[in-house]
Protein backbone atom coordinates (compact mmCIF):
# COMPACT_ATOMS: atom_id res chain seq x y z
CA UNK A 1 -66.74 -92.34 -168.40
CA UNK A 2 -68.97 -95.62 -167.06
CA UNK A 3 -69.63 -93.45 -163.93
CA UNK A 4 -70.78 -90.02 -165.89
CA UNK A 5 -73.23 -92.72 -168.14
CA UNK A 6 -74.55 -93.94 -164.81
CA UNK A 7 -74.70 -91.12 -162.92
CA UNK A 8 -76.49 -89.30 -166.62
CA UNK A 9 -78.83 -92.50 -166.71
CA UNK A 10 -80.14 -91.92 -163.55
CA UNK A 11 -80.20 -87.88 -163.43
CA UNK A 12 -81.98 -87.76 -166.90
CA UNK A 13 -84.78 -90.86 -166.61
CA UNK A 14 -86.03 -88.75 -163.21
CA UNK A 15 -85.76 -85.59 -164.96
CA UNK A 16 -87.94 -86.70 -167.68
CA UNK A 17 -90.77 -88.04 -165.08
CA UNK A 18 -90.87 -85.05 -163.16
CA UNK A 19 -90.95 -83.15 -166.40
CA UNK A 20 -93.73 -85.47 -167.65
CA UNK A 21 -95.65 -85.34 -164.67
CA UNK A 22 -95.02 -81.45 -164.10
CA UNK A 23 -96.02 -81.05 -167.97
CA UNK A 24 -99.49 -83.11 -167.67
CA UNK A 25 -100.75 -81.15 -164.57
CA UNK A 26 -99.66 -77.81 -166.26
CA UNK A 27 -101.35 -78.81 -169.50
CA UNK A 28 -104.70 -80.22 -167.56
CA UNK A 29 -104.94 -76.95 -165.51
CA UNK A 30 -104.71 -74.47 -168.41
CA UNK A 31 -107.15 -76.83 -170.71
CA UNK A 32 -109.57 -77.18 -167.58
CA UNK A 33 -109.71 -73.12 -167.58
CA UNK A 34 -110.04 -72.80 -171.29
CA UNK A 35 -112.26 -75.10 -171.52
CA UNK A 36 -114.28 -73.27 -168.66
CA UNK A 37 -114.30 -70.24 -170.41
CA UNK A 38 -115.42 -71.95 -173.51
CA UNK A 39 -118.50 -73.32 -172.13
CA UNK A 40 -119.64 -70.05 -170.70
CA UNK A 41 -119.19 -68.35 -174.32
CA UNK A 42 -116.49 -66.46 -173.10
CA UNK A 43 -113.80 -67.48 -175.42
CA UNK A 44 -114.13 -69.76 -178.67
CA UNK A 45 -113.69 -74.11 -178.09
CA UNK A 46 -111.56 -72.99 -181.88
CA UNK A 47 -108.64 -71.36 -180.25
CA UNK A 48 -108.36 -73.77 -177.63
CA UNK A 49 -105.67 -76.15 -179.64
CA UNK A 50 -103.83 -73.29 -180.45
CA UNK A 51 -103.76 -71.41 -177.18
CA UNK A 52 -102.21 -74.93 -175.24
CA UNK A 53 -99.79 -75.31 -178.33
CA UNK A 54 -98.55 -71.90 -177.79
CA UNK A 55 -98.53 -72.34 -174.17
CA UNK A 56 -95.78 -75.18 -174.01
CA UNK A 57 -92.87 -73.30 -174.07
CA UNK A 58 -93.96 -71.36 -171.32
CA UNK A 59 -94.44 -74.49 -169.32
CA UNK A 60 -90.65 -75.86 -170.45
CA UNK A 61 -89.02 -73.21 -169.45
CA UNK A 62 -89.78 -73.43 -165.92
CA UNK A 63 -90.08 -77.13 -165.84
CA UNK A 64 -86.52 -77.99 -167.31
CA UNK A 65 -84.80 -76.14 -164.12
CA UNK A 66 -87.28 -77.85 -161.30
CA UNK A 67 -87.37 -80.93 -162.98
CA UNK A 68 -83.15 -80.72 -163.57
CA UNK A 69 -82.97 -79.90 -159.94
CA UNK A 70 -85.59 -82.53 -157.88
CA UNK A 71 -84.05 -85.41 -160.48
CA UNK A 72 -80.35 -84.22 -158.88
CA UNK A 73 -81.28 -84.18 -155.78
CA UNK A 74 -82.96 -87.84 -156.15
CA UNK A 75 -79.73 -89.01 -158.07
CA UNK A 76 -77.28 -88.30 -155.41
CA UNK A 77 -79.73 -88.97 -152.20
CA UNK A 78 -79.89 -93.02 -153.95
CA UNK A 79 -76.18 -92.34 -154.07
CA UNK A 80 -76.25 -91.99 -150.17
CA UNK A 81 -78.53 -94.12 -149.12
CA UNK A 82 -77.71 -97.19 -151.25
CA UNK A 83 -73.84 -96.10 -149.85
CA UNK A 84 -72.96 -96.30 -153.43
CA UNK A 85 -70.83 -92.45 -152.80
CA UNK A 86 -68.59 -94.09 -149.92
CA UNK A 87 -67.81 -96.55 -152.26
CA UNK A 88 -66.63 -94.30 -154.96
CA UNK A 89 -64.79 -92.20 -152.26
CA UNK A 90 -63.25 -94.75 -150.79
CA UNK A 91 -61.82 -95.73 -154.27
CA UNK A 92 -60.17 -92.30 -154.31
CA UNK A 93 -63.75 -90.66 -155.89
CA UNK A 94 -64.29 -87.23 -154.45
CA UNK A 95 -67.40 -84.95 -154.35
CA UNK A 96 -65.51 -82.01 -156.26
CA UNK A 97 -65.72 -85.07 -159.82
CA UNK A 98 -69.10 -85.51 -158.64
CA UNK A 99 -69.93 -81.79 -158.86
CA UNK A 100 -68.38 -81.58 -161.65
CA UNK A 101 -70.15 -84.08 -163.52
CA UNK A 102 -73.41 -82.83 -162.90
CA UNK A 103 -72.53 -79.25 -163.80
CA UNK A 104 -71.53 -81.16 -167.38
CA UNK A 105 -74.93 -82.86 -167.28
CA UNK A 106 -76.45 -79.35 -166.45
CA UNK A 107 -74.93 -77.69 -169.36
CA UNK A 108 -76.81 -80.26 -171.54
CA UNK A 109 -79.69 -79.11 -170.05
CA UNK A 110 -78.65 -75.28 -170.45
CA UNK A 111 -78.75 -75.83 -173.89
CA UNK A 112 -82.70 -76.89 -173.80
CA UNK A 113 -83.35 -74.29 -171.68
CA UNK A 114 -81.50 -71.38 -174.25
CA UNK A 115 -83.51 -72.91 -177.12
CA UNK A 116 -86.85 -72.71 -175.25
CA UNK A 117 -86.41 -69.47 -173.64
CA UNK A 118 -84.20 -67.97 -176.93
CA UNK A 119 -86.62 -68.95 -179.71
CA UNK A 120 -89.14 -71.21 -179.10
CA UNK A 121 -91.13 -69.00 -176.54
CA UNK A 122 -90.96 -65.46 -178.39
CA UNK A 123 -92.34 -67.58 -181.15
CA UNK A 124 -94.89 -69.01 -179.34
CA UNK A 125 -95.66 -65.74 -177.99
CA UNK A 126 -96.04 -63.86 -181.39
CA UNK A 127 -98.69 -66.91 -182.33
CA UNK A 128 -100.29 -65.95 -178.86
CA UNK A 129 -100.67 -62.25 -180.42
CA UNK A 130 -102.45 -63.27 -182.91
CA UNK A 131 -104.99 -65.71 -181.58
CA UNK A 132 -106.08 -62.48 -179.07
CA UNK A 133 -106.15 -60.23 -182.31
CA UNK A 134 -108.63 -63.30 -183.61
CA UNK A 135 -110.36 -63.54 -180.07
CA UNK A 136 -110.72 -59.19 -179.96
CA UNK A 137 -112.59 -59.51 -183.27
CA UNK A 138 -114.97 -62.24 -182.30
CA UNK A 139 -118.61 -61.08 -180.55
CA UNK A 140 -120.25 -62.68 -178.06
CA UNK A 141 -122.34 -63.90 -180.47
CA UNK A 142 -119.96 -65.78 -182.84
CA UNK A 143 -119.31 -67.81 -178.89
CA UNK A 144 -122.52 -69.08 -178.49
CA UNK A 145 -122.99 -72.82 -177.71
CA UNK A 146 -126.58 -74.35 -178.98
CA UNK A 147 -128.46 -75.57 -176.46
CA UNK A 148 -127.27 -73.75 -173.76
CA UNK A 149 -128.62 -70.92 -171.68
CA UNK A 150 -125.45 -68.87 -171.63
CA UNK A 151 -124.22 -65.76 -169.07
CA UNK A 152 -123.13 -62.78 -171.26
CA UNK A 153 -122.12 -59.26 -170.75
CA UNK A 154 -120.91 -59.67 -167.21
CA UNK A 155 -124.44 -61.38 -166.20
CA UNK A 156 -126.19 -58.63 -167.55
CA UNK A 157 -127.75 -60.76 -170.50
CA UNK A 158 -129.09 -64.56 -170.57
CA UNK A 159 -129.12 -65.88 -174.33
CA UNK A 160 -129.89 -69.41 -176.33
CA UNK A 161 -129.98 -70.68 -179.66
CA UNK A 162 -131.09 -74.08 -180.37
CA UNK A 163 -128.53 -74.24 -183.33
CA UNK A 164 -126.13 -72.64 -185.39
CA UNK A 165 -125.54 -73.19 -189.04
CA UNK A 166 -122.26 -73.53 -190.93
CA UNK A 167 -122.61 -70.04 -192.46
CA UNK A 168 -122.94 -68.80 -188.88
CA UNK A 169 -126.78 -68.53 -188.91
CA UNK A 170 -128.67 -68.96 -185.60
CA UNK A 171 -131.56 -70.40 -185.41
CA UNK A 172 -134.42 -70.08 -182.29
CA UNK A 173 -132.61 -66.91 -180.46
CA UNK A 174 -134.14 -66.14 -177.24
CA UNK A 175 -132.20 -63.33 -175.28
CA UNK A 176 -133.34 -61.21 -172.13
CA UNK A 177 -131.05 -59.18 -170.59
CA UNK A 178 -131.35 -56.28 -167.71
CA UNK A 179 -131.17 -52.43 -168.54
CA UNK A 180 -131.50 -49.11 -166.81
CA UNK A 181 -133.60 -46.41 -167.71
CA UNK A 182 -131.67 -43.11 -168.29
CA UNK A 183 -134.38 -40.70 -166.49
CA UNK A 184 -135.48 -42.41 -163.04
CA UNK A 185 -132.57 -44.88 -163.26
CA UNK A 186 -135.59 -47.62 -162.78
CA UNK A 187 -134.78 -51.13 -163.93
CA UNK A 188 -136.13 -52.64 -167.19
CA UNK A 189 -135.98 -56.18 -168.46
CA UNK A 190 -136.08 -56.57 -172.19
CA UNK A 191 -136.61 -59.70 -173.76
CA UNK A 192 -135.76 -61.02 -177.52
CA UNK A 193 -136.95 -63.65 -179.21
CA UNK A 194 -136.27 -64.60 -183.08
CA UNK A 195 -136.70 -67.24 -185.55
CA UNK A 196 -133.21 -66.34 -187.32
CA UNK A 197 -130.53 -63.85 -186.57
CA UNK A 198 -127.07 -63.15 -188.26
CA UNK A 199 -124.02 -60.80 -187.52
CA UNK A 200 -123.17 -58.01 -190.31
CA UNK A 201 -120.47 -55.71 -190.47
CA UNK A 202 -121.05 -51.91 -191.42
CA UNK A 203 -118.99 -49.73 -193.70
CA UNK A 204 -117.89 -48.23 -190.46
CA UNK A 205 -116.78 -51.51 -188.72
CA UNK A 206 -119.26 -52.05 -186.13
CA UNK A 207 -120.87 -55.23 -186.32
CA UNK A 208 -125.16 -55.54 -185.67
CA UNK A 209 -127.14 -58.67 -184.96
CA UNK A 210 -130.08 -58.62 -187.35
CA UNK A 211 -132.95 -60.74 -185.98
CA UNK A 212 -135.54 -61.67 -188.42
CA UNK A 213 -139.13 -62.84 -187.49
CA UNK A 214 -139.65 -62.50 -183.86
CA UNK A 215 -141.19 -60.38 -181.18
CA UNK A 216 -139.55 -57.46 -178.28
CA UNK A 217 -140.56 -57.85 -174.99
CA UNK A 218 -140.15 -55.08 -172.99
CA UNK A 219 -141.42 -54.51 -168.86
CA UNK A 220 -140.57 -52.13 -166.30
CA UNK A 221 -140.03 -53.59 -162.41
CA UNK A 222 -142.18 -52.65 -160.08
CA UNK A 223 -145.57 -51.31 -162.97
CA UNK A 224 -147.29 -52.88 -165.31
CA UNK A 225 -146.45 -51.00 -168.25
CA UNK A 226 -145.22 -53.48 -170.55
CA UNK A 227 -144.46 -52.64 -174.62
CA UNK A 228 -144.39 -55.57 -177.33
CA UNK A 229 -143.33 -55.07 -180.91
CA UNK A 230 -143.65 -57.89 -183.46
CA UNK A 231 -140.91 -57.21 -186.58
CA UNK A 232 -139.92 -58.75 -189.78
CA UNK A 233 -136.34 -57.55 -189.09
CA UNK A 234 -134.66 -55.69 -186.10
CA UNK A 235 -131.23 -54.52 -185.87
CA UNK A 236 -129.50 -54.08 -182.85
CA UNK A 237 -125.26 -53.41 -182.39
CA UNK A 238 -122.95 -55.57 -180.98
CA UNK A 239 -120.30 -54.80 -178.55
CA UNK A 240 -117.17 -56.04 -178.26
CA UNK A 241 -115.60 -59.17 -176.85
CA UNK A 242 -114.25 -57.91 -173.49
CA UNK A 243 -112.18 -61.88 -173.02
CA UNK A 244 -108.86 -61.02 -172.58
CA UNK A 245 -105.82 -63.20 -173.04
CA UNK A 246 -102.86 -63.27 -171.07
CA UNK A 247 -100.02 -62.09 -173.13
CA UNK A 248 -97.07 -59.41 -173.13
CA UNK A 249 -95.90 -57.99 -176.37
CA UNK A 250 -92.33 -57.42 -175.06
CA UNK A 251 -92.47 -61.84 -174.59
CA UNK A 252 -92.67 -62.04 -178.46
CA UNK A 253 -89.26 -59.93 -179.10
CA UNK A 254 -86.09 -60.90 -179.95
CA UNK A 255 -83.08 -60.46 -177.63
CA UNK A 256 -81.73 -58.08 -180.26
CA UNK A 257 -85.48 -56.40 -180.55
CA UNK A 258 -85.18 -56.19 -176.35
CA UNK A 259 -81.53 -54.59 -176.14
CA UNK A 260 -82.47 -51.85 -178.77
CA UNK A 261 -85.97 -50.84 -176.92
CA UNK A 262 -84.20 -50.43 -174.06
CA UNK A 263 -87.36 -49.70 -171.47
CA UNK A 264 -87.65 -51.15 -167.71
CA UNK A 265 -89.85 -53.84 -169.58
CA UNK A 266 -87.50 -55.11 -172.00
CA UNK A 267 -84.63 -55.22 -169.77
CA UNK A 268 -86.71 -57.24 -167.03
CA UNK A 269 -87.79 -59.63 -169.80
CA UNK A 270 -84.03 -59.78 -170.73
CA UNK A 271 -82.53 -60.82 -167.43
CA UNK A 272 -85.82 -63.21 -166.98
CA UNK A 273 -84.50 -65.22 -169.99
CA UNK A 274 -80.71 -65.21 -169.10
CA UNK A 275 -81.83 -65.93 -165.33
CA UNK A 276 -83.57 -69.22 -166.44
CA UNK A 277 -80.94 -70.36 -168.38
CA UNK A 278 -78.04 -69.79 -165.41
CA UNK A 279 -80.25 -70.45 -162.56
CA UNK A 280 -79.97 -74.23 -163.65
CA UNK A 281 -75.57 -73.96 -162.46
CA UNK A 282 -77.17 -72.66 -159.24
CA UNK A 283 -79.38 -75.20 -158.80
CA UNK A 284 -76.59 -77.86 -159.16
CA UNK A 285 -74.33 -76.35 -156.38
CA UNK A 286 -78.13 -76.61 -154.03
CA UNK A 287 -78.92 -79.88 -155.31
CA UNK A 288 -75.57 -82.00 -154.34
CA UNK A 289 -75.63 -80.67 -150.83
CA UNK A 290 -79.69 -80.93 -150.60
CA UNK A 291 -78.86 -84.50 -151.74
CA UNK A 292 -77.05 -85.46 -148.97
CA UNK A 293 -79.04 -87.82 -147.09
CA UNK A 294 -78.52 -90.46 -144.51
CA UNK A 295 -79.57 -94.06 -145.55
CA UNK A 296 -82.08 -94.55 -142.69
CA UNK A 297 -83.70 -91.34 -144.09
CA UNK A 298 -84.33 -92.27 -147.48
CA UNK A 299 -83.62 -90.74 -150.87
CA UNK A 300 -86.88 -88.54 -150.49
CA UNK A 301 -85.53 -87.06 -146.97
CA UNK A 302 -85.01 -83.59 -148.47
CA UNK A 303 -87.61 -83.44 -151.19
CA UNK A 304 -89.98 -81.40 -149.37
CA UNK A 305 -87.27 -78.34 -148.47
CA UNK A 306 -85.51 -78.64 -151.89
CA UNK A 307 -89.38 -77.86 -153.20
CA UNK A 308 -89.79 -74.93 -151.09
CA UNK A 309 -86.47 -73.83 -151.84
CA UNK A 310 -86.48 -73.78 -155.54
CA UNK A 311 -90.46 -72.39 -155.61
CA UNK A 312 -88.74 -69.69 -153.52
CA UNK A 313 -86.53 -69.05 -156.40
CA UNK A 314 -88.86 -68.12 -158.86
CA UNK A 315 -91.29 -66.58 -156.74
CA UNK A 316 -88.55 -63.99 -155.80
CA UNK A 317 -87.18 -63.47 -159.65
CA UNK A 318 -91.10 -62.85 -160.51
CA UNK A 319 -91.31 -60.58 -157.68
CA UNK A 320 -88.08 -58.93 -158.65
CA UNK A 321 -89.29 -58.51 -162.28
CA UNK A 322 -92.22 -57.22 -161.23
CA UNK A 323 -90.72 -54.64 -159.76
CA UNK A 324 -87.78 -53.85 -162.20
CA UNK A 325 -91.30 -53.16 -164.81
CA UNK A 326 -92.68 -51.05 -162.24
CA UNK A 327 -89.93 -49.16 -161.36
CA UNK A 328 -89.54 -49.68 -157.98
CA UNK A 329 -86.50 -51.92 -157.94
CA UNK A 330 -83.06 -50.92 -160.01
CA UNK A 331 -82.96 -52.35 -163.04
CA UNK A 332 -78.82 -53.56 -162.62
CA UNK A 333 -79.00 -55.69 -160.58
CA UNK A 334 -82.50 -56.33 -161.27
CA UNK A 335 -82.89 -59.95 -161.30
CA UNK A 336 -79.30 -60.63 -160.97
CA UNK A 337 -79.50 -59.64 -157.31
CA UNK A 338 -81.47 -62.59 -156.58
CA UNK A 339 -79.34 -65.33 -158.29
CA UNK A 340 -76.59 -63.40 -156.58
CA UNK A 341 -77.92 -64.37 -153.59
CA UNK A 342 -78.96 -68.03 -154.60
CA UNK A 343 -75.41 -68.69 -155.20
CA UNK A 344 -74.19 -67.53 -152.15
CA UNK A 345 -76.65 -69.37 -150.14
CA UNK A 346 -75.26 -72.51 -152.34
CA UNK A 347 -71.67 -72.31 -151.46
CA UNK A 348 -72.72 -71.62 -147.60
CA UNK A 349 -74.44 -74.70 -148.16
CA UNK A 350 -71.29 -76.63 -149.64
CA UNK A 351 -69.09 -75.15 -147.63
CA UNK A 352 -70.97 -76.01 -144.24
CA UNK A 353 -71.59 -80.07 -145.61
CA UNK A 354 -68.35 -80.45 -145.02
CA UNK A 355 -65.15 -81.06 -147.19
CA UNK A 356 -65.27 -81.86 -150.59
CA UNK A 357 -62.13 -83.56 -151.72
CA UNK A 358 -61.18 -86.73 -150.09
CA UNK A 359 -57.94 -87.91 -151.94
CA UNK A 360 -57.30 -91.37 -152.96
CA UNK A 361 -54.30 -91.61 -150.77
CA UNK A 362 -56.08 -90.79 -147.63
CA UNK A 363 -59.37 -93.11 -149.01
CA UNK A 364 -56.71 -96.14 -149.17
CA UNK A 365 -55.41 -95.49 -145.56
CA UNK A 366 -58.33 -95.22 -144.35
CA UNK A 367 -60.43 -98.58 -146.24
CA UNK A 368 -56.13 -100.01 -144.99
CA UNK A 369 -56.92 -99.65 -141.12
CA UNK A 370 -60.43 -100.55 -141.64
CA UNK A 371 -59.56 -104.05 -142.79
């Protein structure tokens, strides 16, 4: 029992700075893009809080295997290079126990893994649902920054508003954007400027920007003909926020929702969630051989291939799942093919390290004829 505490000690304090780490460059490189996106109008700085808080489970669902698996490999290389395993066998301590302790310590972090992948991150992506319903409904008006020349409609249209009220009111609108003329296909720039402007919605649903006070510029490339109308009020329809959100309706089901539907989707969404939760067994039986390191190499020695090794994995199950949705891969095995042949390659692995069992009997001869 003092060995499984240490040997849990120093499994679960790497674990949770790999996770950390893993978490905070995850988190900074989704907030960077939103935040991107935000500045060029293109989705609203509102959602942003709610987007990353609906994003986490995603990220701890792949970081609890890789961080699970580069903290076991760092557990038992210290174990090597510090000699602290020949020790232990030479006390009778054999590999197998050692296995077997860090499949226990794995099934601890099964248990995270079920609750993320289970509940928390169908939850997480029903909440995602709805901030895209809330995004979809939003204009590329209601994303305007004050202050800022801002890019819309593709870079079809240049627009600024020195400020916007709290009832939504903008104030100073200058917009030009580029248009083609139906009959010669020539090239017209129209330009809009407006003291105040507000959306409204129609009884039909379509939403208008009415400008109020301001003057319509209007000039044809290439002439001279140029057309200017002063108004009082000018209407003109809005079209549709085209920002998308990444997001899968069959992520937000239930595993009971996912058996009854029944389609190539919902069964490649069901063996993605049971694949993350037994992929961490898997990653044990690669770890403790991955881990074997000699003590001039250093505890690190391995790092880099276990890496590669483990990105492989999940590059291949989201290839694989890819393909189940698309219908050019079966859907049994599906994604079981690949752990399939992760486990293989593990006991290959095991098996070619050497043997596993060094009884105490054989340990005490052999520390005997040493002395």
């Amino acid at each position: 029992m003092i060995l499984f505490r240490y040997l849990s000690r120093e499994v679960f304090s790497a674990m949770s700075v790999i996770a950390l780490v893993v978490f905070l460059i995850a988190t900074a490189s989704r907030l960077s893009s939103y935040l991107s996106d935000a500045a060029a109008g293109a989705l609203s700085a509102s959602l942003i809080a709610h987007l990353l808080l609906y994003r986490l489970p995603g990220f701890l669902e792949l970081i609890l295997p890789i961080s699970f698996f580069l903290a076991v490999m760092l557990a038992h290389g210290r174990l090597h290079v510090d000699n602290e395993l020949q020790v232990l066998k030479s006390a009778g301590f054999s590999e197998r126990r050692l296995i077997g302790m860090t499949l226990v310590q794995g099934i601890f972090v099964m248990l995270l893994a079920s609750i993320v992948v289970f509940w928390l991150r169908p939850a997480a992506e029903s909440g995602i649902q709805s901030v895209r319903a809330d995004q979809k409904s939003m204009t590329e008006f209601d994303l305007l920054v004050p202050g800022r020349f801002q890019v819309l409609s593709s870079g079809a249209r240049v627009t600024y508003v020195q400020s916007v009220s709290d009832d939504q009111l903008l104030r100073q609108l200058f917009m030009t954007e580029r248009v083609q003329k139906d009959a010669k296909n020539e090239e017209q720039a129209i330009t809009v400027m407006a003291k105040e402007a507000e959306a409204k919605l129609d009884a039909s649903g379509d939403r208008f920007l009415i400008l109020k006070d301001g003057y319509r510029y209007q000039l044809s490339a290439g002439s001279r003909a140029h057309q200017v109308i002063a108004y009082e009020e000018f209407g003109q329809r809005l079209p549709r926020n085209d920002y998308d959100i990444e997001s899968a309706e069959v992520r937000e089901q239930s595993m009971l929702s996912l058996l009854e539907a029944g389609s190539r989707d919902a069964w490649a969404e069901i063996q993605w969630r049971l694949g993350l939760v037994l992929m961490i067994p898997i990653l044990v039986m690669l770890a403790v051989p991955l881990g074997r390191v000699e003590p001039r190499d250093g505890r690190f020695a391995r790092i880099a291939p276990g890496v590669v090794l483990c990105f492989l994995y999940l590059l291949l199950l989201s290839g694989v799942r890819a393909a189940v949705e698309e219908g050019r891969f079966p859907v049994m095995p599906g994604l079981f093919a690949v752990h399939l042949g992760f486990l293989g390659l593990a006991l290959w692995l095991l098996r070619r390290a050497g043997p596993m069992v060094l009884k105490k009997g054989q340990a005490s001869r052999k520390v005997r004829s040493a002395l």
